[in-house]
PDB file of N, CA and C in Angstrom:
ATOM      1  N   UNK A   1     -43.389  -3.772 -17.365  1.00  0.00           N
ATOM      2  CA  UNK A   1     -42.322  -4.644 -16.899  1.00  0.00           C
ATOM      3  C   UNK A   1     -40.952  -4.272 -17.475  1.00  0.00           C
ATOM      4  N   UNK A   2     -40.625  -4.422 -18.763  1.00  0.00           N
ATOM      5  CA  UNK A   2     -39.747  -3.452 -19.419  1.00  0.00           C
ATOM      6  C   UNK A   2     -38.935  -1.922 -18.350  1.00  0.00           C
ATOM      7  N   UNK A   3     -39.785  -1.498 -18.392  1.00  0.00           N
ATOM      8  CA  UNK A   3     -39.417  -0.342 -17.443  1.00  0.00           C
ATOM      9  C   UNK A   3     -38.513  -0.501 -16.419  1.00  0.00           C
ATOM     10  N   UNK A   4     -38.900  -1.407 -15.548  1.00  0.00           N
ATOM     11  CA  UNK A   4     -38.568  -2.029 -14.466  1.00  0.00           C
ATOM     12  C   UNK A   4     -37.147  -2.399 -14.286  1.00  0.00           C
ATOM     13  N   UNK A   5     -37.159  -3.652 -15.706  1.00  0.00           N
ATOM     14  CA  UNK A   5     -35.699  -3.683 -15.760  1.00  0.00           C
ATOM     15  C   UNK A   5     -34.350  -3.350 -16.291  1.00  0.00           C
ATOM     16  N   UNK A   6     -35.212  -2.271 -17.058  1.00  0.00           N
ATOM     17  CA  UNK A   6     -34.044  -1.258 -17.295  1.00  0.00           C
ATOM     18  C   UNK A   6     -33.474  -0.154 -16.195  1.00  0.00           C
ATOM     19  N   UNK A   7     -34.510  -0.007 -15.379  1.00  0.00           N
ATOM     20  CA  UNK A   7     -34.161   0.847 -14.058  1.00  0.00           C
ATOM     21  C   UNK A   7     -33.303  -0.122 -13.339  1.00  0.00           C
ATOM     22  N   UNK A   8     -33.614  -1.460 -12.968  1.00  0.00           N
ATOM     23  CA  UNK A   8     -32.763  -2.349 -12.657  1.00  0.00           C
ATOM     24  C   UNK A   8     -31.405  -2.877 -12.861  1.00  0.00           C
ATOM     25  N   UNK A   9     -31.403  -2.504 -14.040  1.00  0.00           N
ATOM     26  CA  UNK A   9     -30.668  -3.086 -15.573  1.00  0.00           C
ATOM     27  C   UNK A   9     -29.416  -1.653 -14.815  1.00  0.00           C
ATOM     28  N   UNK A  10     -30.088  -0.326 -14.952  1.00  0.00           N
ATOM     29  CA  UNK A  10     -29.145   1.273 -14.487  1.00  0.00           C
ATOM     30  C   UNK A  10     -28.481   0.934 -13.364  1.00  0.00           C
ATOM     31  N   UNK A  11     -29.262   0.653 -12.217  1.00  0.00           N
ATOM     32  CA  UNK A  11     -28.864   0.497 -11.126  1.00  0.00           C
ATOM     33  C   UNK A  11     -27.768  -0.704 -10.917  1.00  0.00           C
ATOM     34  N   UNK A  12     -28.019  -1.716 -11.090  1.00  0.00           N
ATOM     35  CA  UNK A  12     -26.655  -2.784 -11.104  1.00  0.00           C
ATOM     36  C   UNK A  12     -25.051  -2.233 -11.523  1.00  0.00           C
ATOM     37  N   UNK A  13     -25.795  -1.149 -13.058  1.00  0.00           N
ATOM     38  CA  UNK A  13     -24.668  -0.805 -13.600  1.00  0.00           C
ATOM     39  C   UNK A  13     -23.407   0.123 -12.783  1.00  0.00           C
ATOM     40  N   UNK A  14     -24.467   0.762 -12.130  1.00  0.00           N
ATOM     41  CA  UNK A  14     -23.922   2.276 -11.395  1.00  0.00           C
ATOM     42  C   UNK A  14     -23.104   1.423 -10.182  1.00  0.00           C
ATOM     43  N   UNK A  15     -24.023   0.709  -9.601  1.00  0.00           N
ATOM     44  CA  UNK A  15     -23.379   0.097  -8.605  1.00  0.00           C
ATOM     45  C   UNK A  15     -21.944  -0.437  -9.096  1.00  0.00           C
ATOM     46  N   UNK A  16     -21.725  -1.323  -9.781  1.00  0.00           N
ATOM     47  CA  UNK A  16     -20.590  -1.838 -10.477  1.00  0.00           C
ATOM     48  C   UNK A  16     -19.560  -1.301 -10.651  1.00  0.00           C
ATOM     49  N   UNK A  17     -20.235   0.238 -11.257  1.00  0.00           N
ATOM     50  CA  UNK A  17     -18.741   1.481 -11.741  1.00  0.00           C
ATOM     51  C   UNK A  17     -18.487   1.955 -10.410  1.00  0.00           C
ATOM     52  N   UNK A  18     -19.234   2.394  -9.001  1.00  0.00           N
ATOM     53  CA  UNK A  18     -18.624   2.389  -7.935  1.00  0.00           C
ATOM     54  C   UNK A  18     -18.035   1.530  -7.431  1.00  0.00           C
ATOM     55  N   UNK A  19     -18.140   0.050  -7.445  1.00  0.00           N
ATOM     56  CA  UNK A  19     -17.569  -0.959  -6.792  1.00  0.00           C
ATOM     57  C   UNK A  19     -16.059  -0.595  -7.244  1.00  0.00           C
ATOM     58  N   UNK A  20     -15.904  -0.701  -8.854  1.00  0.00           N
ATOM     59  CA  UNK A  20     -14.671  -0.730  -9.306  1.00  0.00           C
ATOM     60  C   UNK A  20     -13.741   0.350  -9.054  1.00  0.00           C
ATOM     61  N   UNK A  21     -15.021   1.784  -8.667  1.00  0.00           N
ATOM     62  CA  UNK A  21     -13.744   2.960  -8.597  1.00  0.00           C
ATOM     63  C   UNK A  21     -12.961   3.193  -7.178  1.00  0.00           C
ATOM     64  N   UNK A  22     -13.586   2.552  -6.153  1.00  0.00           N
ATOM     65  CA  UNK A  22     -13.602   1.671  -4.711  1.00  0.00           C
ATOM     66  C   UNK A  22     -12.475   0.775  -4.951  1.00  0.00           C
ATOM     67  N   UNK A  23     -12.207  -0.154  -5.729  1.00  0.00           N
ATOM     68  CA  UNK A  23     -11.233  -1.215  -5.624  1.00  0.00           C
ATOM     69  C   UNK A  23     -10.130  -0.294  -6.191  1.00  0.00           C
ATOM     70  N   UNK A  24     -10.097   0.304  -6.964  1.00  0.00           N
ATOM     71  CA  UNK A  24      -8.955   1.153  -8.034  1.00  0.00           C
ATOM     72  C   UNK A  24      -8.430   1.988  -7.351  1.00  0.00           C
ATOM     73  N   UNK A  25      -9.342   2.888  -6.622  1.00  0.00           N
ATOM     74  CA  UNK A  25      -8.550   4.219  -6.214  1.00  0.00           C
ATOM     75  C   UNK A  25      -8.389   3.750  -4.215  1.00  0.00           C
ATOM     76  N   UNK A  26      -8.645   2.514  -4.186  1.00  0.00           N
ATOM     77  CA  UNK A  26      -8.066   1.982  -2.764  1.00  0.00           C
ATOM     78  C   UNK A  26      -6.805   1.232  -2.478  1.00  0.00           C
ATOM     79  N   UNK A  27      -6.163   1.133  -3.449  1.00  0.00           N
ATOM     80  CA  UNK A  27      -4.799   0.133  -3.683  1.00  0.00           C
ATOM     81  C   UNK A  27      -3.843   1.105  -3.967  1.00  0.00           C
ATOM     82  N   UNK A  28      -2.675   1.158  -3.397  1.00  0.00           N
ATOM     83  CA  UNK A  28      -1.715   2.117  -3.702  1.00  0.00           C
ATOM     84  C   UNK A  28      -1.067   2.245  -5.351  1.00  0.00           C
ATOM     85  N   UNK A  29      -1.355   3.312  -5.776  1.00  0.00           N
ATOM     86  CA  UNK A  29      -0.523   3.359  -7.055  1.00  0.00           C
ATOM     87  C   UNK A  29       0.962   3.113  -7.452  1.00  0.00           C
ATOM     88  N   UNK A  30       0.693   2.564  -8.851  1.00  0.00           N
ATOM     89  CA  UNK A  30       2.060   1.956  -9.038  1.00  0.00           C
ATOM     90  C   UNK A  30       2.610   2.863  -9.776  1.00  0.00           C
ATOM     91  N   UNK A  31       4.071   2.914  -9.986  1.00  0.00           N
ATOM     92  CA  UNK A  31       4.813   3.762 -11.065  1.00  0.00           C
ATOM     93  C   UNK A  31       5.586   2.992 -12.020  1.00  0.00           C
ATOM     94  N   UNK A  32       5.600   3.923 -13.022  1.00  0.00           N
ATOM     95  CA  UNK A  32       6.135   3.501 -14.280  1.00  0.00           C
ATOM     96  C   UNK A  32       7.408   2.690 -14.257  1.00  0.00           C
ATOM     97  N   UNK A  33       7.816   1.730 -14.887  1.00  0.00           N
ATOM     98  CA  UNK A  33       9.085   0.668 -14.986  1.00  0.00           C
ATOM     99  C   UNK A  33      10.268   1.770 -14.942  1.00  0.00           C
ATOM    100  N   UNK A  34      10.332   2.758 -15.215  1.00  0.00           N
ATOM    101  CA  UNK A  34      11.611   3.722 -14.876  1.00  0.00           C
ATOM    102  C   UNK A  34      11.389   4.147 -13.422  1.00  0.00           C
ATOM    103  N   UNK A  35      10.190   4.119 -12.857  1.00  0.00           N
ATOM    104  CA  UNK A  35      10.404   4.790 -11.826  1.00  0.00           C
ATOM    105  C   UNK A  35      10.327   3.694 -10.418  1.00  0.00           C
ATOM    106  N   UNK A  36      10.311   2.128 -11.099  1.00  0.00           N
ATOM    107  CA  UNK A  36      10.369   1.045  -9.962  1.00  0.00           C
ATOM    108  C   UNK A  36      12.055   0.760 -10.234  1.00  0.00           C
ATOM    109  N   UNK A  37      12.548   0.872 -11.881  1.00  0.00           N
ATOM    110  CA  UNK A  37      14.070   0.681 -11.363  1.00  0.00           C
ATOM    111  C   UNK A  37      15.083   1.775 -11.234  1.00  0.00           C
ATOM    112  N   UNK A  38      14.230   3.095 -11.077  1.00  0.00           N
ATOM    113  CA  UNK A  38      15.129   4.051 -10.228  1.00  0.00           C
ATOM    114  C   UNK A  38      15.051   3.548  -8.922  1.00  0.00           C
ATOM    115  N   UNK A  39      13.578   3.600  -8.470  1.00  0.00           N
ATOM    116  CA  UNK A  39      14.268   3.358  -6.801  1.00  0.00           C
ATOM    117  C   UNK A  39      14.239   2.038  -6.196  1.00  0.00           C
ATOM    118  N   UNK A  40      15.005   0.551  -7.173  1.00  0.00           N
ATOM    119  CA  UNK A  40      15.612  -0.527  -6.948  1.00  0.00           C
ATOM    120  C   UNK A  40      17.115  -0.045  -7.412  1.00  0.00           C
ATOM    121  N   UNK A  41      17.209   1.055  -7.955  1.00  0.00           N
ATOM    122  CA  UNK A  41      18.983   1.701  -7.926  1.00  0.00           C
ATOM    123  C   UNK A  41      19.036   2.116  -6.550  1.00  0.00           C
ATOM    124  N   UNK A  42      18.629   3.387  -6.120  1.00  0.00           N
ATOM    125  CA  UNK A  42      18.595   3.498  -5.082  1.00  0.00           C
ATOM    126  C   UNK A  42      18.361   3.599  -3.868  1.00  0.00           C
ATOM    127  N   UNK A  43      17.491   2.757  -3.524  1.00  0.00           N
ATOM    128  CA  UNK A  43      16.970   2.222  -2.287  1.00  0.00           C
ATOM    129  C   UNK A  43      18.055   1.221  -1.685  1.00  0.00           C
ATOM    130  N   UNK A  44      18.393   1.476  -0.768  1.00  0.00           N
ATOM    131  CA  UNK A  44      20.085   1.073   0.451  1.00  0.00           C
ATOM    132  C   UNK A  44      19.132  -0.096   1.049  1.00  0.00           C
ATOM    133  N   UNK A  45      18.037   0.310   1.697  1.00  0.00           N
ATOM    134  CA  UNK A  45      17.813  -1.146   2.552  1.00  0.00           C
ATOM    135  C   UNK A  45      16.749  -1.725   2.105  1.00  0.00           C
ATOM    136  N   UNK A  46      16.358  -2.110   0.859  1.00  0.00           N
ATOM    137  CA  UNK A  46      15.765  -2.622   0.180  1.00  0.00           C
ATOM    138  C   UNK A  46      13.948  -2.978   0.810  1.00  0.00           C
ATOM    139  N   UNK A  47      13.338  -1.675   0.854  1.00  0.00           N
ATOM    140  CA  UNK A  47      12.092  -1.601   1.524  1.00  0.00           C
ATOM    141  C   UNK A  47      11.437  -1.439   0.254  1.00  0.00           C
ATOM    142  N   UNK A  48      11.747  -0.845  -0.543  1.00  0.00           N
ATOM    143  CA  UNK A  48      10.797  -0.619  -1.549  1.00  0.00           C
ATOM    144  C   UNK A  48      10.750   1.115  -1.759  1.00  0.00           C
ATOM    145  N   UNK A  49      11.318   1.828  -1.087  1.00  0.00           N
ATOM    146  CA  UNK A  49      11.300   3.243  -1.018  1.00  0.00           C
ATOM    147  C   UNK A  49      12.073   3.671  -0.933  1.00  0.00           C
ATOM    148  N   UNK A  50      11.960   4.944  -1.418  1.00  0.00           N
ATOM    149  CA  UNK A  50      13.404   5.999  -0.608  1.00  0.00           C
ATOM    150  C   UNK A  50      12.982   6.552   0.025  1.00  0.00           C
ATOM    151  N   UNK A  51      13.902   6.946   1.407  1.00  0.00           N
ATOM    152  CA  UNK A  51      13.860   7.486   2.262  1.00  0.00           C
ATOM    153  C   UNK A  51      14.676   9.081   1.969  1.00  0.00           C
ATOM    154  N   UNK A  52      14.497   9.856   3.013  1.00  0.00           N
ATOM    155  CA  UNK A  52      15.413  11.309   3.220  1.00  0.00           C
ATOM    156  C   UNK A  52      16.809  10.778   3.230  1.00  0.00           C
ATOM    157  N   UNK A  53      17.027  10.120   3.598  1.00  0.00           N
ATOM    158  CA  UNK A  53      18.776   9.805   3.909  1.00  0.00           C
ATOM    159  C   UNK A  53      19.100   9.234   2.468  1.00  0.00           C
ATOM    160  N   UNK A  54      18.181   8.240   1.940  1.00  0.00           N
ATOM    161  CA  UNK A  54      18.515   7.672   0.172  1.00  0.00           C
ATOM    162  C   UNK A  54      18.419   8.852  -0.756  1.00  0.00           C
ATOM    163  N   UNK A  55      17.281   9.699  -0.713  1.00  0.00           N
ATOM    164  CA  UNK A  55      17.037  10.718  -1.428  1.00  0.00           C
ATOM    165  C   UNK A  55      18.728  11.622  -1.209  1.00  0.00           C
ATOM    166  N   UNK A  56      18.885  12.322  -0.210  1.00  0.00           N
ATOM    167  CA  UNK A  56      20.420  13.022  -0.046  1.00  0.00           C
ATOM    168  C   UNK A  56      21.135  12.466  -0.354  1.00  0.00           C
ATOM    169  N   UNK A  57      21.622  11.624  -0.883  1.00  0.00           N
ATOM    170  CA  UNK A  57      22.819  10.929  -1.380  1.00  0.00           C
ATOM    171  C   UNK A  57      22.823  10.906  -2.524  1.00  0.00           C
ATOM    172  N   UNK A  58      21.848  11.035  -3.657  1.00  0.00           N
ATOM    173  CA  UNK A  58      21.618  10.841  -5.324  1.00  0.00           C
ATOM    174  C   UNK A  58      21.232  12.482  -5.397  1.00  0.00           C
ATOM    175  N   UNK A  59      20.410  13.531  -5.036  1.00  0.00           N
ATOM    176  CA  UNK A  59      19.730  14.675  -5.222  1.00  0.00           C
ATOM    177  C   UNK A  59      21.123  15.579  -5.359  1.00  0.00           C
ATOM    178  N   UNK A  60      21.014  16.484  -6.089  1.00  0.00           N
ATOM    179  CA  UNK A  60      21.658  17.521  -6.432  1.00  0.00           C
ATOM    180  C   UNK A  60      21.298  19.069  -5.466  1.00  0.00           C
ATOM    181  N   UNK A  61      20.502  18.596  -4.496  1.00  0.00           N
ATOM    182  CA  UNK A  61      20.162  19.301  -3.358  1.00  0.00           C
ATOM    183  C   UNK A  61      19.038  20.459  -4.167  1.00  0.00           C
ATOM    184  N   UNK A  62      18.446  20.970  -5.402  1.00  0.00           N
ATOM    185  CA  UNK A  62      17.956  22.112  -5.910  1.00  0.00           C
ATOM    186  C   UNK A  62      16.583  21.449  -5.356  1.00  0.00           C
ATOM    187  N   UNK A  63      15.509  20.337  -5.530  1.00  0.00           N
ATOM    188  CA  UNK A  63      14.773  19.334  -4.822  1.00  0.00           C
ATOM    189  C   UNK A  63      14.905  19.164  -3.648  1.00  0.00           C
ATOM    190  N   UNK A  64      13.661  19.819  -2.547  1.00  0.00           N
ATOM    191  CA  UNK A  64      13.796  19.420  -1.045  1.00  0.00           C
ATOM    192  C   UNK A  64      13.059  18.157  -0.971  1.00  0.00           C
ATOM    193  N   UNK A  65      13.078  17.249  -0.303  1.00  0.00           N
ATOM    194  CA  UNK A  65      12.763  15.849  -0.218  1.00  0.00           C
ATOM    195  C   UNK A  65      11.119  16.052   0.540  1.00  0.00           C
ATOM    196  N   UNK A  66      10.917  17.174   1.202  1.00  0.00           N
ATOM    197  CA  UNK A  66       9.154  17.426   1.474  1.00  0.00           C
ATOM    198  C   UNK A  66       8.888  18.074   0.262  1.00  0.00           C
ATOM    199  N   UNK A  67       9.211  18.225  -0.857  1.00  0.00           N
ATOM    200  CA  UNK A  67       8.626  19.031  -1.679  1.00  0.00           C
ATOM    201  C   UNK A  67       8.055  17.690  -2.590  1.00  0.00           C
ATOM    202  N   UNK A  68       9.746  16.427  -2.524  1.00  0.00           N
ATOM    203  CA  UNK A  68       9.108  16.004  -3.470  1.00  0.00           C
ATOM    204  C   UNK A  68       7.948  14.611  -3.062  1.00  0.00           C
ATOM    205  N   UNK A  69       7.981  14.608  -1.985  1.00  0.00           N
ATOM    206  CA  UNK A  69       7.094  13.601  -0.997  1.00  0.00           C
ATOM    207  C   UNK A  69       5.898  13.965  -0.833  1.00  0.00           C
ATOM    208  N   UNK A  70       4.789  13.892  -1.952  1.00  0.00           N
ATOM    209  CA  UNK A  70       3.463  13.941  -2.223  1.00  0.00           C
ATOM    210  C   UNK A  70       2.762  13.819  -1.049  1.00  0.00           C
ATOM    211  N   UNK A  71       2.989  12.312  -0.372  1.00  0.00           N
ATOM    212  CA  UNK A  71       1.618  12.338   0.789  1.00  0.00           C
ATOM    213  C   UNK A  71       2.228  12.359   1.929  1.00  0.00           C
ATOM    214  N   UNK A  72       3.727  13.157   1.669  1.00  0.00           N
ATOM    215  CA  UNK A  72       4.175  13.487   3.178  1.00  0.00           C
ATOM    216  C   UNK A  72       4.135  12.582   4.657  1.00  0.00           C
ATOM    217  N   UNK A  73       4.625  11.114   4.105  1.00  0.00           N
ATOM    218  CA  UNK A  73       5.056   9.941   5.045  1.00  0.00           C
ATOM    219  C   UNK A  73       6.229   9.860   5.040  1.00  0.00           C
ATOM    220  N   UNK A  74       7.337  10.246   4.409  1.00  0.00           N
ATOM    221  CA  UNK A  74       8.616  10.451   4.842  1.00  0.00           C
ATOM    222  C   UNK A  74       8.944   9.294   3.952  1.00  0.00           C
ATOM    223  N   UNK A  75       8.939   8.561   2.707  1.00  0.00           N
ATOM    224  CA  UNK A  75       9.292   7.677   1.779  1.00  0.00           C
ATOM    225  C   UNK A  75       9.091   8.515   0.555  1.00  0.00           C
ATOM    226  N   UNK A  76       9.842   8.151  -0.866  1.00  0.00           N
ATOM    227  CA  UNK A  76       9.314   8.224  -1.613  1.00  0.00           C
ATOM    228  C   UNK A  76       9.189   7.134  -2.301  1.00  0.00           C
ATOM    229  N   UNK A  77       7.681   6.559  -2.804  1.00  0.00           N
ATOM    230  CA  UNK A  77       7.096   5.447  -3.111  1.00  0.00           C
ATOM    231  C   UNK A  77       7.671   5.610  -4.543  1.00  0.00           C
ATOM    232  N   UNK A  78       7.622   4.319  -5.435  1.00  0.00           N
ATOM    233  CA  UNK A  78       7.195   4.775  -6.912  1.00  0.00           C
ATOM    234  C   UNK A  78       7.050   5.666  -7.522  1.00  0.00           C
ATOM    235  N   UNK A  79       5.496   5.764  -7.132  1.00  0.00           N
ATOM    236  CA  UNK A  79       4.545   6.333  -8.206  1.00  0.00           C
ATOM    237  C   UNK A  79       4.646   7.976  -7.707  1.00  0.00           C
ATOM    238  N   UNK A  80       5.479   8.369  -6.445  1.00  0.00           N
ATOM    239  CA  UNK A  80       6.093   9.626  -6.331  1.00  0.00           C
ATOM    240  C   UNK A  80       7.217   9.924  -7.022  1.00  0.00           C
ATOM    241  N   UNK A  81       8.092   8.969  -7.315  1.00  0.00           N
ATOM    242  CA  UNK A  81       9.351   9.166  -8.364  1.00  0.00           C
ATOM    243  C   UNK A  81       9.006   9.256  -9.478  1.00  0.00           C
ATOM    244  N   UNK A  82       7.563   8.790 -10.009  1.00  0.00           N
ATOM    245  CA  UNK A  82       7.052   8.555 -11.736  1.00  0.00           C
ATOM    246  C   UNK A  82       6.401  10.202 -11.999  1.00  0.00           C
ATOM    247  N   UNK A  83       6.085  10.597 -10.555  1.00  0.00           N
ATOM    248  CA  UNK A  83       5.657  12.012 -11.000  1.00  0.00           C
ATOM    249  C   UNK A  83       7.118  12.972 -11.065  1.00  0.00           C
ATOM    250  N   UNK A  84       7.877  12.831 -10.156  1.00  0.00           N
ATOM    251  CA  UNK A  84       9.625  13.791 -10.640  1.00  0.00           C
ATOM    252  C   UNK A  84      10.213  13.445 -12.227  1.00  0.00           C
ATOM    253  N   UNK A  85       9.615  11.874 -12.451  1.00  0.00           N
ATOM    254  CA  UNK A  85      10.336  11.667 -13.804  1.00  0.00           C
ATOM    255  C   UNK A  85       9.706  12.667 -14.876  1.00  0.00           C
ATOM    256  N   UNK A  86       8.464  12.096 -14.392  1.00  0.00           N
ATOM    257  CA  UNK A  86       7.360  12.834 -15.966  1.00  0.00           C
ATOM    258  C   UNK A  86       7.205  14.334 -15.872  1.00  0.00           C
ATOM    259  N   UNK A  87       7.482  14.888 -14.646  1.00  0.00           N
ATOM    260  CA  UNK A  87       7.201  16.674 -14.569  1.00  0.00           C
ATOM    261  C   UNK A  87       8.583  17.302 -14.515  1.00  0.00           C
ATOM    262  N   UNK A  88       8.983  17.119 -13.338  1.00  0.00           N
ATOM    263  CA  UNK A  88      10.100  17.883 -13.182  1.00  0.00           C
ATOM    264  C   UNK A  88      11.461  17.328 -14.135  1.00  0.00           C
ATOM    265  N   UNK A  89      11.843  16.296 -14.491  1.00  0.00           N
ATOM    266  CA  UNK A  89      12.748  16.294 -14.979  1.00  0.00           C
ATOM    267  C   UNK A  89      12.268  16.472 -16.746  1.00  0.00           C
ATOM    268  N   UNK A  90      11.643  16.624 -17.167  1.00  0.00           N
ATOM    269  CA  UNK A  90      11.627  17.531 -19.009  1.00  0.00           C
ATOM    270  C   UNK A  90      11.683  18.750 -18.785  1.00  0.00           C
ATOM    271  N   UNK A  91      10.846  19.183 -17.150  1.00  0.00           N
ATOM    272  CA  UNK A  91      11.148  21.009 -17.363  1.00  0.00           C
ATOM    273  C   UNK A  91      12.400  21.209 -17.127  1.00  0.00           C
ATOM    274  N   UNK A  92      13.388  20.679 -16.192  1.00  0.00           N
ATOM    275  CA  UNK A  92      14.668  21.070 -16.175  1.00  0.00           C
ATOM    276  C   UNK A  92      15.334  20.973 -17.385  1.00  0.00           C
ATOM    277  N   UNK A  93      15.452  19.503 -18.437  1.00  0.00           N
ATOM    278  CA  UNK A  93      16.036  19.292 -19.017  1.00  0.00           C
ATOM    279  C   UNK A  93      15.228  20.663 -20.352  1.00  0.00           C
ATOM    280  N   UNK A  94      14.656  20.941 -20.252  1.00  0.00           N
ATOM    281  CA  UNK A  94      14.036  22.241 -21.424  1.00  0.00           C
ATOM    282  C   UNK A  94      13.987  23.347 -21.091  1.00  0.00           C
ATOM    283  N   UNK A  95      14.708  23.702 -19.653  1.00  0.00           N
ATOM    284  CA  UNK A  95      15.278  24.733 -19.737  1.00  0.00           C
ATOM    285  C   UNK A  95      16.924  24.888 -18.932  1.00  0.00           C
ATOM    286  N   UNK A  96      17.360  23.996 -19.575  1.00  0.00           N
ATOM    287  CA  UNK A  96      19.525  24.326 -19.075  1.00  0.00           C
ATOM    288  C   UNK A  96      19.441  25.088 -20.134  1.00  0.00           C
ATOM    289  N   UNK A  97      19.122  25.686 -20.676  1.00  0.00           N
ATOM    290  CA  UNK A  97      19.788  26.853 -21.558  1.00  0.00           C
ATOM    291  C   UNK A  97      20.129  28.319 -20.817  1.00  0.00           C
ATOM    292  N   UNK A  98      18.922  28.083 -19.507  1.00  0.00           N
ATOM    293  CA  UNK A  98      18.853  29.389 -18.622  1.00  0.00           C
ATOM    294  C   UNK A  98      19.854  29.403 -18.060  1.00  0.00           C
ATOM    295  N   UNK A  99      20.663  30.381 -17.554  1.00  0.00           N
ATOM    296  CA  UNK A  99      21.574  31.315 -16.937  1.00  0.00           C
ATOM    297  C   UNK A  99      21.283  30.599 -15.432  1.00  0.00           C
ATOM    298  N   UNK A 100      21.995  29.847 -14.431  1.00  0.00           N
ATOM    299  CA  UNK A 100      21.554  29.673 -13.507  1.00  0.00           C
ATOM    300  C   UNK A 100      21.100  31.143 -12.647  1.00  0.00           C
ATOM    301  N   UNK A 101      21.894  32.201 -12.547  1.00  0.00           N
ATOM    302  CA  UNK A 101      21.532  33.062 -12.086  1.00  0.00           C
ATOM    303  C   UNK A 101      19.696  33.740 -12.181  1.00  0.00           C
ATOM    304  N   UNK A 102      19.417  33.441 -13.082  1.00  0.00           N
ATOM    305  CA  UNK A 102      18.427  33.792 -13.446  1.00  0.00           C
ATOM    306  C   UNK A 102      16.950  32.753 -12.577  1.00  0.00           C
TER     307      UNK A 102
END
């Protein structure tokens, strides 16, 4: 009997950690508090995103706006601005020492 409900006991468990990875990775991701009040700076018509037309107006143009638009819907959400914060902007800022030419 023992046996039983520890196989039982496994199975509930497993089920559970799928239920949860089902609820988690089905809800759109959020981004970091720098990267919800970057784009409440600049987001113009207050959707919650930037668009290509919001993006061109703040970008320094070196960033194409499909490059930086992860799932390629034509917004950038959040948690797409939390990835420009955390990647691309320390590599730029760790390397202005380079020669733009270069």
């Amino acid at each position: 009997m023992p046996a039983v409900w520890g196989r039982t006991l496994l199975v509930a468990f497993a089920v559970a950690l799928q239920v949860a990875a089902v609820v988690r990775f089905s809800r759109a991701p959020e981004g970091s508090a720098a990267a919800l009040d970057f784009v409440a700076k600049v987001d113009q018509d207050g959707d919650g995103q930037i668009d290509a037309a919001e993006y061109a107006r703040v970008s320094d143009g070196e960033l194409a706006f499909a490059y930086v638009d992860a799932n390629a819907d034509g917004r950038l959400d959040p948690w797409e601005v939390d990835i420009i914060l955390r990647s691309v902007s320390p590599l730029r800022a760790s390397m202005a020492w380079v020669p733009r030419a270069l």
